[in-house]
Protein backbone atom coordinates (compact mmCIF):
# COMPACT_ATOMS: atom_id res chain seq x y z
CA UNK A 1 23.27 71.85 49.81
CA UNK A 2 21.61 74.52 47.02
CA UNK A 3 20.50 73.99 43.65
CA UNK A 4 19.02 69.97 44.31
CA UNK A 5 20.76 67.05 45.35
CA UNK A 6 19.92 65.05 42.64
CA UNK A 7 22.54 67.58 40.68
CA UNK A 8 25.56 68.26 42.22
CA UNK A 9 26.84 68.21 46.22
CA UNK A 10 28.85 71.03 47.72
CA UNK A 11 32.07 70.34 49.45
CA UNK A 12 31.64 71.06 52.88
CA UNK A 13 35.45 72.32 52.90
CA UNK A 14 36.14 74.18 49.82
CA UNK A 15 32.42 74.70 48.50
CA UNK A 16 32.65 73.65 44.97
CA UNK A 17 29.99 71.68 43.51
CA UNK A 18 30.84 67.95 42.36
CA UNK A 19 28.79 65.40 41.47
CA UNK A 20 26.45 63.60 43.97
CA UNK A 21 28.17 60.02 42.71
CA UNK A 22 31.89 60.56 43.93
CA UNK A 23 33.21 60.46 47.15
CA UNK A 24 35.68 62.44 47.47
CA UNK A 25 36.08 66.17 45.84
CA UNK A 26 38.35 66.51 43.06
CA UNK A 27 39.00 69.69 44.04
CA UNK A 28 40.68 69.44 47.30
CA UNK A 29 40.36 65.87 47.84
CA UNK A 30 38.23 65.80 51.23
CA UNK A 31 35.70 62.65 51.68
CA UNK A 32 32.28 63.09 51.08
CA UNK A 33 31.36 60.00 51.38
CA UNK A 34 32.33 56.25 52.21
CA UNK A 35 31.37 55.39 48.76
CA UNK A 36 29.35 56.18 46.24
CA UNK A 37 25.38 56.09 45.96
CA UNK A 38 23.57 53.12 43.99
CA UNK A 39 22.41 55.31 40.56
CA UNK A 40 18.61 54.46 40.29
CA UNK A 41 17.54 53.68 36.89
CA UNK A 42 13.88 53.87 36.79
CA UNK A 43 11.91 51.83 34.58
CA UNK A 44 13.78 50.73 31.38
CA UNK A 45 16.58 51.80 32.79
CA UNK A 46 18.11 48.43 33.05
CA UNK A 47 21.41 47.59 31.05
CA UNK A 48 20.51 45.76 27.80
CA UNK A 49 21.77 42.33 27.87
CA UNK A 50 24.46 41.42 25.07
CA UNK A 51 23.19 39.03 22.90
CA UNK A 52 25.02 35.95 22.42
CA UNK A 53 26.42 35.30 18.92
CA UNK A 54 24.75 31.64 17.62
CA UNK A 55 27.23 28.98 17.27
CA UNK A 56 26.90 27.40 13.77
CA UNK A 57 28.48 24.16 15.32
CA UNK A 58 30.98 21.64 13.20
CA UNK A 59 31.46 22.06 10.24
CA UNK A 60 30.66 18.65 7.53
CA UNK A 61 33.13 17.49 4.88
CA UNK A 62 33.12 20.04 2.17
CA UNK A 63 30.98 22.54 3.79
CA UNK A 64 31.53 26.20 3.92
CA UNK A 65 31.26 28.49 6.83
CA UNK A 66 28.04 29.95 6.58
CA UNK A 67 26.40 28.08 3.61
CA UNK A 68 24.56 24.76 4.47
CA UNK A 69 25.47 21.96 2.96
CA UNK A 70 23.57 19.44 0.77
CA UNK A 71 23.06 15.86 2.43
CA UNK A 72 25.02 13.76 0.62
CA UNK A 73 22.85 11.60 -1.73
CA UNK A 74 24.16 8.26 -3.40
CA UNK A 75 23.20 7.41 -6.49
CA UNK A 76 22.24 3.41 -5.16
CA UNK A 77 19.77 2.24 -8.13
CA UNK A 78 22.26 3.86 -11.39
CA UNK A 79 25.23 1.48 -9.07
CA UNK A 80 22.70 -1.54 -9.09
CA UNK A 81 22.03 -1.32 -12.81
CA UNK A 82 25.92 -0.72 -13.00
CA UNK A 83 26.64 -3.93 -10.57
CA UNK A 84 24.11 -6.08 -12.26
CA UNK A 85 25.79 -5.31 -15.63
CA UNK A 86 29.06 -6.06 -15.09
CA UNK A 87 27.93 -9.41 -12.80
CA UNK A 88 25.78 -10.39 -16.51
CA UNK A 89 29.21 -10.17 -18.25
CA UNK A 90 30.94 -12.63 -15.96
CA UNK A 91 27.75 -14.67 -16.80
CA UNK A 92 28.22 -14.52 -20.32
CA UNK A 93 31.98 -15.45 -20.33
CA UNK A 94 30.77 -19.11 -18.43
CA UNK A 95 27.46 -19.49 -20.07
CA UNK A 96 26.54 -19.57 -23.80
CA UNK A 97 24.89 -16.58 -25.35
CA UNK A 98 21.61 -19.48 -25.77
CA UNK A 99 21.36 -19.56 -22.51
CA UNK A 100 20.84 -15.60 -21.31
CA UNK A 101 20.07 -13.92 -24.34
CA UNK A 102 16.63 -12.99 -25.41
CA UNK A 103 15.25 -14.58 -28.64
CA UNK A 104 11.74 -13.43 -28.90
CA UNK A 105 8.74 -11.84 -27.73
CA UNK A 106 6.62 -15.00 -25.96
CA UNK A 107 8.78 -18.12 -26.87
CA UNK A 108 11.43 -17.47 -24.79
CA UNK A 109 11.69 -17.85 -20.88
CA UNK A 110 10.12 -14.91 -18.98
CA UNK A 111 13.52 -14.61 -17.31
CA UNK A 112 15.21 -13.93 -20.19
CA UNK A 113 13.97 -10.38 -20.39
CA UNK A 114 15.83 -9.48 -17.74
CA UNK A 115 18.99 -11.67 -17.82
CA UNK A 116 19.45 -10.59 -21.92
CA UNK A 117 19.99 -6.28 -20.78
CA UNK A 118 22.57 -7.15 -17.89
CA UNK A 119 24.93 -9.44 -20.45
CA UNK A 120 27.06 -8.14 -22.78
CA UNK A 121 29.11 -10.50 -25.38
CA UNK A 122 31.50 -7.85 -25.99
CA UNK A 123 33.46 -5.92 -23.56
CA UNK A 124 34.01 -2.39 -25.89
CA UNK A 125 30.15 -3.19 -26.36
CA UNK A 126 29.62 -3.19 -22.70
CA UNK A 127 32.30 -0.02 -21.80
CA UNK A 128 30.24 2.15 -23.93
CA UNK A 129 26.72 1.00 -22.76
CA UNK A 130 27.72 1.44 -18.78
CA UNK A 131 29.56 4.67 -19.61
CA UNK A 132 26.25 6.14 -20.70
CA UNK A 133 24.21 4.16 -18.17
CA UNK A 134 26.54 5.10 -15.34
CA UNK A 135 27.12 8.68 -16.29
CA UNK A 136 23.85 9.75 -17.31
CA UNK A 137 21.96 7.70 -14.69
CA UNK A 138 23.91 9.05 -12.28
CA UNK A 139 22.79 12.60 -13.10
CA UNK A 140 19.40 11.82 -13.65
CA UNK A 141 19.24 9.98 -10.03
CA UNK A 142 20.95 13.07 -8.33
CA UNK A 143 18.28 15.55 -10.03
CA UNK A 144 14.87 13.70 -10.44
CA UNK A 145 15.48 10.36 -7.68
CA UNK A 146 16.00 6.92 -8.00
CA UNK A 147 12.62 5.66 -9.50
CA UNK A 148 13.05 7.54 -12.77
CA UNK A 149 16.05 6.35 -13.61
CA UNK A 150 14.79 2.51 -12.98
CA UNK A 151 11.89 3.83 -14.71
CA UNK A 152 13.52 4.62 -17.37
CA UNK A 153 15.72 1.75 -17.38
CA UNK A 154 12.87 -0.57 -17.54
CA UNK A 155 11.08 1.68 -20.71
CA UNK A 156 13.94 2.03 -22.98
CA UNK A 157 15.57 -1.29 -22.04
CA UNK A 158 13.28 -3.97 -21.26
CA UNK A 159 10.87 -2.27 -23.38
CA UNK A 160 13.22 -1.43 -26.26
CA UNK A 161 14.59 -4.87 -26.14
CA UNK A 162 10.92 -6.49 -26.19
CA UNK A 163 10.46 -4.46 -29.00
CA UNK A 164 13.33 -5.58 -31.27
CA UNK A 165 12.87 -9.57 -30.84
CA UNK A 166 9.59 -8.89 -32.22
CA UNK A 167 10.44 -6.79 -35.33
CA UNK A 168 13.55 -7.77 -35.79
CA UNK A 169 14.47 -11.01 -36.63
CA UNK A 170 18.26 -11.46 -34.58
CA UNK A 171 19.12 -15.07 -33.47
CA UNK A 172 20.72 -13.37 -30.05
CA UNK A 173 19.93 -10.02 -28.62
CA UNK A 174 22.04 -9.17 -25.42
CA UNK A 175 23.07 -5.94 -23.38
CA UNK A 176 20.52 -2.74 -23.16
CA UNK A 177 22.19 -0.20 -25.70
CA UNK A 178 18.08 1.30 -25.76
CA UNK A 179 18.53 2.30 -21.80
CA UNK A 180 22.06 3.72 -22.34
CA UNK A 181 21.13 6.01 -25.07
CA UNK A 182 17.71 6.76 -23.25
CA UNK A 183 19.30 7.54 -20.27
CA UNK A 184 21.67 9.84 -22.01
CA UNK A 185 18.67 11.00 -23.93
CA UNK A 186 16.49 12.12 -21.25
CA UNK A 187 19.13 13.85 -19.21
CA UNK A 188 20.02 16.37 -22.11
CA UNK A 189 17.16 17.40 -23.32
CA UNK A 190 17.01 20.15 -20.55
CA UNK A 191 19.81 21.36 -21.41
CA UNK A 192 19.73 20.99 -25.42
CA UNK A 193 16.52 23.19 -24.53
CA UNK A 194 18.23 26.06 -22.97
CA UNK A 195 21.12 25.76 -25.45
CA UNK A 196 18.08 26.55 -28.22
CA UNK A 197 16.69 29.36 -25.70
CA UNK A 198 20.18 31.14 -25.44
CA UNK A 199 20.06 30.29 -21.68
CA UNK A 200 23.33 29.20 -19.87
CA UNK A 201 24.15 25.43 -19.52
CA UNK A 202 25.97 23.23 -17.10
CA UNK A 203 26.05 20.08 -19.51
CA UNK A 204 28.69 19.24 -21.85
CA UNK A 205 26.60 18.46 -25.14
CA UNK A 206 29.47 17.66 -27.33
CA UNK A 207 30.81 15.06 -24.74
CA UNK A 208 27.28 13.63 -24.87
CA UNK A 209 27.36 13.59 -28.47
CA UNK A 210 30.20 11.57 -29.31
CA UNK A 211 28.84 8.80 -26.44
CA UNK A 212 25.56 9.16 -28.17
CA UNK A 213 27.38 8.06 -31.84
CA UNK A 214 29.33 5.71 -29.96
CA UNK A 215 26.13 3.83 -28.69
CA UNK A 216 24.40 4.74 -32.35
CA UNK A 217 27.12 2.85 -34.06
CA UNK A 218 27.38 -0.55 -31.52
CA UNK A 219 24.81 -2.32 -33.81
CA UNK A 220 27.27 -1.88 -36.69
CA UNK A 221 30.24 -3.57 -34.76
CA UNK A 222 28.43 -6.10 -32.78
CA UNK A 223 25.81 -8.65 -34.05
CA UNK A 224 24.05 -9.09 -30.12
CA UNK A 225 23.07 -5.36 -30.64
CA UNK A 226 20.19 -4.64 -31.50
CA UNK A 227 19.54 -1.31 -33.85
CA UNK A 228 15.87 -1.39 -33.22
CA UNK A 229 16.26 -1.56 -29.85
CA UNK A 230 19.12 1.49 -29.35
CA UNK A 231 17.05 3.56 -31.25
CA UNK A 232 13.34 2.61 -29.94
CA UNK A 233 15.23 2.81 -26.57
CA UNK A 234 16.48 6.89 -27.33
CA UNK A 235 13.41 8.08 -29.08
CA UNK A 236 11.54 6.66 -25.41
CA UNK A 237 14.16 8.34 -23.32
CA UNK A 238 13.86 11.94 -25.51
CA UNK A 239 10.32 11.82 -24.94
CA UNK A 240 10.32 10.98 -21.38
CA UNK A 241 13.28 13.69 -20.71
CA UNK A 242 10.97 16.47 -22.36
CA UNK A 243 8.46 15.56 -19.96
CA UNK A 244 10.70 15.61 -16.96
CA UNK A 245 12.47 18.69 -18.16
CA UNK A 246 8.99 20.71 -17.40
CA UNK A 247 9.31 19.79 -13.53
CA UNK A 248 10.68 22.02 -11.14
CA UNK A 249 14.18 19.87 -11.11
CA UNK A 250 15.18 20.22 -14.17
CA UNK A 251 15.11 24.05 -14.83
């Protein structure tokens, strides 16, 4: 051999220089070897590995390939409120208003508090209150949780309600139109905010303002509501949504 092994063999037969890693010569085909030498590497020399490609795994309901999905979140205390509404109505159509509605501040039964904002004595009354309460709580619940929505529940009904008995003289004071325009309230001041700012909106604030002069105008059409107590019940809820609309959820 001439000019180093580790470059090139010479055929013993025709004399032309092949490579050192076949084993027989291309040129006239006689066997230079049973077969052909193990190539040494050195270090690092070793064949990088493939990677695997990660596996993402089943995809949920309504997920998309490559984008996670949200966890599915229920809105369980706006369907309570809902549920407990539409049970007080069924309660009303057995019992006499007298017996569920609120008539004042500290001379009637504790109980009465609460029983009076889940009955309704009309059922247009009560399709417009749970509209608002369901839609808007629902929206509220998905954005900010469950507690501020019983929150404000509790505020701008019980509250609103408490409030009307005692400056407002009304022989019967049933449903919680003060929570549905609240609710409603709170959730659009966010974006009635950006609307003001120029900023892009996802809301649909003329929707939300014929529900709010639907709710507005109950008092007019039905005696049990209480206009002191809508109203008390929305000026609570626009205060309480300016406040939430400076957390992180809301923008």
């Amino acid at each position: 051999m001439s000019g180093g092994a580790d470059l090139f063999v010479v055929c013993k037969k025709c004399g032309s220089e092949v490579s050192p890693y076949v084993t027989e010569c291309p040129y006239c085909g006689t066997r230079l070897r049973k077969r052909a030498p193990q190539i040494d590497r050195g270090e690092g020399g070793a064949r990088p590995r493939t990677p695997k490609m990660p596996s993402l795994g089943p995809l949920r309901q309504g997920e998309i390939p490559g984008i996670k999905a949200d966890p599915l979140r229920r809105p369980y205390a706006t369907i309570t409120l809902v549920a407990l509404s539409l049970f007080g109505f069924l309660v009303v159509a057995a019992l006499p208003f007298s017996d569920v509605a609120l008539t004042s501040l500290w001379g009637s039964d504790p109980w009465r508090h609460l029983t009076s904002a889940f009955a309704y004595s009309n059922v247009w009354y009560e399709l417009t209150a749970l509209l608002a309460i369901g839609l808007f709580g629902w929206r509220l619940e998905l954005r900010h949780g469950p507690l501020v929505v019983i929150a404000l529940f509790i505020v701008c009904g019980f509250g609103a309600n408490a409030l009307a008995v005692e400056v407002q003289s009304a022989p019967f004071l049933l449903g919680a139109p003060g929570a549905a325009l609240g609710l409603l309230a709170a959730w659009a001041v966010p974006d009635i905010l950006r609307s003001r700012k120029g900023f892009e909106y996802d809301g649909d604030l003329l929707g939300t303002l014929v529900i709010a002069v639907a709710i507005a105008l109950m008092p007019l059409a039905v005696p049990q509501c209480s206009v002191v107590a809508t109203f008390a019940g929305g000026a609570a809820g626009l205060l309480l949504g300016l406040a939430l609309s400076r957390t992180a959820a809301a923008r």
